[in-house]
Protein backbone atom coordinates (compact mmCIF):
# COMPACT_ATOMS: atom_id res chain seq x y z
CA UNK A 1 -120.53 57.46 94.47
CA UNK A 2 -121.56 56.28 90.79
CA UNK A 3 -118.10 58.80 90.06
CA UNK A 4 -115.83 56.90 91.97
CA UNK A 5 -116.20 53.63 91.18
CA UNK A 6 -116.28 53.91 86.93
CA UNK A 7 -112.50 55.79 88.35
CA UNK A 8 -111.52 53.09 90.37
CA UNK A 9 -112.65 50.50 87.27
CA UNK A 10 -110.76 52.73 84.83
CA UNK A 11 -107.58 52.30 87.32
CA UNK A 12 -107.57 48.73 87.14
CA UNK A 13 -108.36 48.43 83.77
CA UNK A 14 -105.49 50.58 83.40
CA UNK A 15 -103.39 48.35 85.16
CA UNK A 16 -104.61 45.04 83.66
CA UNK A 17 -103.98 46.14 80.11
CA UNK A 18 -101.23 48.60 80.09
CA UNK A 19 -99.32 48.03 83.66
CA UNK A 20 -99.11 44.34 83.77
CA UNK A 21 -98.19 43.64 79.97
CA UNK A 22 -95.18 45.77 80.28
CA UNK A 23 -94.13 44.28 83.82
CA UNK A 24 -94.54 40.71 82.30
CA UNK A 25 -92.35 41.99 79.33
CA UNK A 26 -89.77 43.14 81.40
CA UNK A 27 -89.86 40.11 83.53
CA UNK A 28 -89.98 36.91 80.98
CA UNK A 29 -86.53 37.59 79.29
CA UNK A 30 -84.97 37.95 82.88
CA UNK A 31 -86.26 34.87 83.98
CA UNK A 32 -85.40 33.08 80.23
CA UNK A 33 -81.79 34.61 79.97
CA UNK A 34 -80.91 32.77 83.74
CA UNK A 35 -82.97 29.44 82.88
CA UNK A 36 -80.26 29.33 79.50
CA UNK A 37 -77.32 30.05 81.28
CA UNK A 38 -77.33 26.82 83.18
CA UNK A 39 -75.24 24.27 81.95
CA UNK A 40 -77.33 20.79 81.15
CA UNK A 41 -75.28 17.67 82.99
CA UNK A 42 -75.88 14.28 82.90
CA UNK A 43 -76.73 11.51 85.75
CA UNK A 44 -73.34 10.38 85.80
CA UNK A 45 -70.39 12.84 85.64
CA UNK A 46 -66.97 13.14 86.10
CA UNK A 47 -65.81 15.98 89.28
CA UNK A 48 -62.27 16.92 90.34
CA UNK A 49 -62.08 18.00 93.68
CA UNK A 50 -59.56 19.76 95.64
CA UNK A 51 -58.73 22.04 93.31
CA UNK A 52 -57.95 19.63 90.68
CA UNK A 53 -56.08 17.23 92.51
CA UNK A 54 -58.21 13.96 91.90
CA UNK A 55 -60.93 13.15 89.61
CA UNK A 56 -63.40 11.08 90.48
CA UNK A 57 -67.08 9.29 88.99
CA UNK A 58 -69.67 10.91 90.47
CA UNK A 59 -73.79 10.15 90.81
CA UNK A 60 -76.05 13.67 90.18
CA UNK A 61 -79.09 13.58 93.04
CA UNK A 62 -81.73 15.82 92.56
CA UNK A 63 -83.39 13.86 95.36
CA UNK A 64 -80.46 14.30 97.94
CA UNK A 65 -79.82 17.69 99.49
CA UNK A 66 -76.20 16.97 100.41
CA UNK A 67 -73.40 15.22 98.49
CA UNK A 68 -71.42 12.86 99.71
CA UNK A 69 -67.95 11.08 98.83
CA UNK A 70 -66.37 8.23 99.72
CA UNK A 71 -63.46 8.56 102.33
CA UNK A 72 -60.84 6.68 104.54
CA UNK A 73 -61.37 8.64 108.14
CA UNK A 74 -57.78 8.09 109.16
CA UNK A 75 -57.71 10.58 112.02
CA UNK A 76 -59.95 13.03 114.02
CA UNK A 77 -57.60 15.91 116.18
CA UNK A 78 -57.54 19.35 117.61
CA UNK A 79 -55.99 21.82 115.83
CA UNK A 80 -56.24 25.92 117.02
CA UNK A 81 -59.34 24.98 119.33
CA UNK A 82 -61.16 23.15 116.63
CA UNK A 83 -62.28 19.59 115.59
CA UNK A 84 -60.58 18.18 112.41
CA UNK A 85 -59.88 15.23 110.44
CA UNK A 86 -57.47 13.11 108.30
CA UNK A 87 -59.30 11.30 105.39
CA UNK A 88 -58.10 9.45 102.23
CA UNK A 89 -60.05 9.83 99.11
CA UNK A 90 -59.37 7.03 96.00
CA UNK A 91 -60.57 7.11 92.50
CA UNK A 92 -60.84 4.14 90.17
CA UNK A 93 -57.56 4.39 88.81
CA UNK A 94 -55.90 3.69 92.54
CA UNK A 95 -54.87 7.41 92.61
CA UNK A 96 -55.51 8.57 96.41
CA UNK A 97 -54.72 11.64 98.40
CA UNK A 98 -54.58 12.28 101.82
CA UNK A 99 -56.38 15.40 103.25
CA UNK A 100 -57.27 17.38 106.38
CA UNK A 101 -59.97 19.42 107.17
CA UNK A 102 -62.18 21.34 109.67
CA UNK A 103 -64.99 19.28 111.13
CA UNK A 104 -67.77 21.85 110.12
CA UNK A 105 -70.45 19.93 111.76
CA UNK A 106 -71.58 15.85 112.37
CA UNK A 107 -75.13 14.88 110.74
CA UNK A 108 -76.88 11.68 111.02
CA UNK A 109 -78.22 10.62 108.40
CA UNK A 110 -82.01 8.13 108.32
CA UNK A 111 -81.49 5.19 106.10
CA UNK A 112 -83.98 2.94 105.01
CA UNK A 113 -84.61 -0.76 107.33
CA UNK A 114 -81.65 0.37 109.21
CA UNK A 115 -80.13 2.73 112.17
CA UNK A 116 -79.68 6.46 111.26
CA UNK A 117 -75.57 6.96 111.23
CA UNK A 118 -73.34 10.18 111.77
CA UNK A 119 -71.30 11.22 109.51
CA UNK A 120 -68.71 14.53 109.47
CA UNK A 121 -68.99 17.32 107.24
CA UNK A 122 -66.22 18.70 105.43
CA UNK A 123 -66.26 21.54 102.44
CA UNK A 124 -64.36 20.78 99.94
CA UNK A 125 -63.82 22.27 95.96
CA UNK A 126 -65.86 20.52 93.57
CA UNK A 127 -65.69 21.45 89.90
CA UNK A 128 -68.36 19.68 87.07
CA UNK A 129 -68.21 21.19 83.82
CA UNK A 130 -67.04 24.50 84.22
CA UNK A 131 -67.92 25.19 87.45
CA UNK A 132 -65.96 25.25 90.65
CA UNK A 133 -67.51 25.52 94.11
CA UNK A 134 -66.76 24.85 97.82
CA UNK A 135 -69.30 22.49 99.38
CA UNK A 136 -70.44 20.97 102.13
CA UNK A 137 -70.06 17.54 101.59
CA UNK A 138 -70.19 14.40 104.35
CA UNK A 139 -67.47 10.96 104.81
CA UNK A 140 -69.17 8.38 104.20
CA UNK A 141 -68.44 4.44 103.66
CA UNK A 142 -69.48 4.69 99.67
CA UNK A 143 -67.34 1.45 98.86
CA UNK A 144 -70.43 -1.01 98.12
CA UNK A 145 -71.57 2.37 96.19
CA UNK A 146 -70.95 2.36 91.93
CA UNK A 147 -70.34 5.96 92.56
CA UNK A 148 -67.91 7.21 95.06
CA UNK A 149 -69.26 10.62 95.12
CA UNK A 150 -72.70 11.84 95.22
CA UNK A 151 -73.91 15.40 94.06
CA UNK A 152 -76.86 16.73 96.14
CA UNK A 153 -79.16 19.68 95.38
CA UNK A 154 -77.28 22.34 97.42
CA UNK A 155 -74.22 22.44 94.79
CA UNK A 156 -76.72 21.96 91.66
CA UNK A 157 -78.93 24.82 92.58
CA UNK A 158 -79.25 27.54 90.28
CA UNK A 159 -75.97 26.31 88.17
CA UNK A 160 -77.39 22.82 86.66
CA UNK A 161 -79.93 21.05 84.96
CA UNK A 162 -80.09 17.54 84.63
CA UNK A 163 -80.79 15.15 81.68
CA UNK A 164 -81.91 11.33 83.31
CA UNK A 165 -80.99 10.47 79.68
CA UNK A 166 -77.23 11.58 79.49
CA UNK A 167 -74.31 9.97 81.03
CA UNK A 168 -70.59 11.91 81.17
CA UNK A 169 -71.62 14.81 78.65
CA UNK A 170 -69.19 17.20 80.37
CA UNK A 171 -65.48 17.16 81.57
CA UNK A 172 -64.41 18.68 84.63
CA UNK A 173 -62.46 22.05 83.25
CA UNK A 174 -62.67 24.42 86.13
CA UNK A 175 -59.60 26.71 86.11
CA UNK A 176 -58.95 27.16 89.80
């Protein structure tokens, strides 16, 4: 009895000093070679979206899960058995363009002192830096906004970090 448990001690001091240091250096430059490869944004960037098509300002959320952008719902319609819509996006500059897309799903969203509203949801190409990804992203009515477009955590994740302190570090160079 005395026998088997100096083995089993000798087992886990085994794995306690020989084991686990060589797991734990295997592991920590994994885990330090992805945390560097994310590209450090600021609050306030610029995006193109639709492949390129129009730039826009844009607001970085870490505490929103979905972005949002400012649109003109000019039509909703059928097309091949499925809900879509007609929007018109604007940037600063008065550049606009006119696009249609599949109606992915509606959401309503819970605002603060006031009614929850629905909104559709679109995906669309958004590029920051040098990234380019198709997101979700709802129509909204972002005209008393500073910021017609708002980046939420599902596009960040995994690709971004954000510096509070930094406004328009990076330019939108996504080759599509």
């Amino acid at each position: 009895m005395i026998t088997c448990f100096f083995i089993g001690l000798n087992i886990l001091l085994y794995h306690k000093f020989i084991v686990l240091p060589i797991v734990m250096a295997w592991l920590i430059p994994a885990f330090s070679v992805y945390a560097f490869e994310k590209e450090t944004i600021g609050w306030i960037e610029k995006v193109k979206i639709n492949k390129g098509s129009l730039q826009l300002k844009a607001k970085i959320d870490t505490g929103a899960t979905t972005s949002s952008i400012n649109a003109k719902i000019l039509k909703k319609f059928k097309k091949n058995n499925n809900r879509w819509v007609r929007f018109r996006i604007s940037n600063e500059k008065g550049k606009s363009i006119v696009l249609e897309r599949k109606i992915i799903r509606t959401v309503k969203i819970k605002r603060k002192l006031a009614l929850p509203i629905k909104r559709l949801v679109i995906t669309i190409g958004i590029c920051i830096g040098n990234f380019y990804k198709e997101e979700e992203i709802n129509l909204a009515n972002r005209e008393n906004f500073v910021y017609p477009v708002l980046v939420g955590r599902n596009y960040l994740r995994g690709h971004f970090l954000v510096d509070s302190e930094r406004t328009l570090p990076t330019k939108p160079v996504c080759k599509n």
